[in-house]
Protein backbone atom coordinates (compact mmCIF):
# COMPACT_ATOMS: atom_id res chain seq x y z
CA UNK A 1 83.47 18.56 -143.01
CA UNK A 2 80.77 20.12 -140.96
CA UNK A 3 81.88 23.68 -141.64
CA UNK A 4 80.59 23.06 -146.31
CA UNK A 5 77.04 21.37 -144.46
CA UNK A 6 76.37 24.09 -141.95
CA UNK A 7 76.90 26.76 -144.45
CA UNK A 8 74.71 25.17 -147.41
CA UNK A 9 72.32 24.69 -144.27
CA UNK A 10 72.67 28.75 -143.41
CA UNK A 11 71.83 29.40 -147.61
CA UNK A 12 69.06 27.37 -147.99
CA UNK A 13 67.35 28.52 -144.42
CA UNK A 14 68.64 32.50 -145.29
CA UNK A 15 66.68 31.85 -148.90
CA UNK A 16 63.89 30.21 -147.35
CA UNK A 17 63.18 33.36 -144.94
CA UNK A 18 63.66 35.73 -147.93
CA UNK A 19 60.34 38.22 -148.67
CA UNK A 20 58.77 37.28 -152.16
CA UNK A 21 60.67 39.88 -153.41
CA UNK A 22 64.09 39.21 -152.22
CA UNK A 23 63.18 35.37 -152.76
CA UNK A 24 62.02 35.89 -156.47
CA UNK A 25 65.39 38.07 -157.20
CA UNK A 26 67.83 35.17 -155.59
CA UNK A 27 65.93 32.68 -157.68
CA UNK A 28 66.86 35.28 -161.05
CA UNK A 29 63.74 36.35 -161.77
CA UNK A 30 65.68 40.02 -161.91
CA UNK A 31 66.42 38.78 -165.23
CA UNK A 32 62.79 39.48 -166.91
CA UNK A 33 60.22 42.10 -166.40
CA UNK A 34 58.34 42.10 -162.99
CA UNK A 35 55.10 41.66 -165.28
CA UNK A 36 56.43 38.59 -166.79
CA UNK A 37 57.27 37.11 -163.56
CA UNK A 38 54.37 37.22 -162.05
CA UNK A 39 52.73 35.67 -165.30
CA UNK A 40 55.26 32.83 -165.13
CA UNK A 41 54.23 32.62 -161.12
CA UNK A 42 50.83 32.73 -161.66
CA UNK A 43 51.09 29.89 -164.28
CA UNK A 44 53.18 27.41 -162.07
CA UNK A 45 50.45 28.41 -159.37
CA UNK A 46 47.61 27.28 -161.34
CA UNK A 47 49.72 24.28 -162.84
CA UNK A 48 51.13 22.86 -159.37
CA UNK A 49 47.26 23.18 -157.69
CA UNK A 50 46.35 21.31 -160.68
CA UNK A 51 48.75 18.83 -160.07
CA UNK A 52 48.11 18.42 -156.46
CA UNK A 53 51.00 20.32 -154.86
CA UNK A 54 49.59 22.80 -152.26
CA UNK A 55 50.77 26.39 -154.25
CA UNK A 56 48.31 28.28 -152.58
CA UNK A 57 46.26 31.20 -153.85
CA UNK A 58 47.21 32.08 -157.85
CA UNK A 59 47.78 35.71 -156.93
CA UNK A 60 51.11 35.73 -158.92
CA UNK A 61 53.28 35.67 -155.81
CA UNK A 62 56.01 33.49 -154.65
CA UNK A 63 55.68 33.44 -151.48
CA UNK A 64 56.43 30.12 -149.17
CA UNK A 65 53.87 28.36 -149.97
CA UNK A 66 54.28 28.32 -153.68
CA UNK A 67 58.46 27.80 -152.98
CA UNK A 68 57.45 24.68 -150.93
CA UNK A 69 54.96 23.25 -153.26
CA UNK A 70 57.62 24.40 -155.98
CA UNK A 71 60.15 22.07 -154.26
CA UNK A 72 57.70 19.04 -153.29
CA UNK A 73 57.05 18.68 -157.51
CA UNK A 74 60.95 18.94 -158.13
CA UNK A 75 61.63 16.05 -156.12
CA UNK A 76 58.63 14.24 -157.35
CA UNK A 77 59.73 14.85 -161.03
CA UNK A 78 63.18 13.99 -160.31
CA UNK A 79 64.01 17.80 -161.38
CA UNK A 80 66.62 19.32 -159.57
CA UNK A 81 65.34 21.15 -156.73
CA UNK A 82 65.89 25.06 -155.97
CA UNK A 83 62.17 26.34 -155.45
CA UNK A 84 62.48 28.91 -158.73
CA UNK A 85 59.67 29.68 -161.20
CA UNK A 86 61.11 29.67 -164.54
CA UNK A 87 59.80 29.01 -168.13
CA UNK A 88 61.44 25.42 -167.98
CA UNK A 89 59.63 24.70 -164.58
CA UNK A 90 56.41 25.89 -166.31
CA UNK A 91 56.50 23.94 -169.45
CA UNK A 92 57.45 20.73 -167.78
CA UNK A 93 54.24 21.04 -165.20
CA UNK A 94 52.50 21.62 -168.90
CA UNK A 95 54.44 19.48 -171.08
CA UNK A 96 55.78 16.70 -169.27
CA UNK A 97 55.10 13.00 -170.30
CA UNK A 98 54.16 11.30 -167.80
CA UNK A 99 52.51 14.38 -165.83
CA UNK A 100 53.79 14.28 -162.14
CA UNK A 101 51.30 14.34 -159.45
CA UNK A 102 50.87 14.93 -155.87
CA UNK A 103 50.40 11.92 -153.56
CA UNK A 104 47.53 11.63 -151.79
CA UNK A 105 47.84 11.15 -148.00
């Protein structure tokens, strides 16, 4: 029983340690153009700052901070929750009725 929750624990720390690069590939951003990425990236950026989630600078990098704030929407939209950009993540920060927002502390 502990041996399955210590190794999903190992994954998620082991993804959460990753460089943007390595992190951005694991998430399957290897399947579009590095260009287009870091479009999509730069959108949920700009998206989750507008929203209230903490994303950081919109440099078009997912770094930590942007996989954390990535995460902290997720849960708040009831999404599932893996810290990827993707074009789904992006148009529901867009498109989504009611939008989602940050609480305020």
């Amino acid at each position: 029983m502990i041996r399955p929750f210590l190794a999903a624990l190992l994954a998620v720390a082991s993804v959460a340690a990753l460089p943007s690069s390595a992190f951005a590939a694991s998430c399957g951003a290897g399947a579009m153009p590095p260009e287009m990425f870091k479009t999509y990236v730069a959108g949920v950026q700009e998206a989750l700052n507008e929203h209230g989630f903490k994303a950081g600078k919109v440099d078009g990098k997912a770094g930590g901070q942007t996989g954390s704030a990535i995460r902290a929407y997720q849960r708040a939209a009831k999404l599932p929750v893996d810290g990827c950009v993707s074009k789904e993540l992006l148009d529901h920060l867009n498109f989504a009725q009611p939008k989602v927002y940050a609480r305020r502390r």
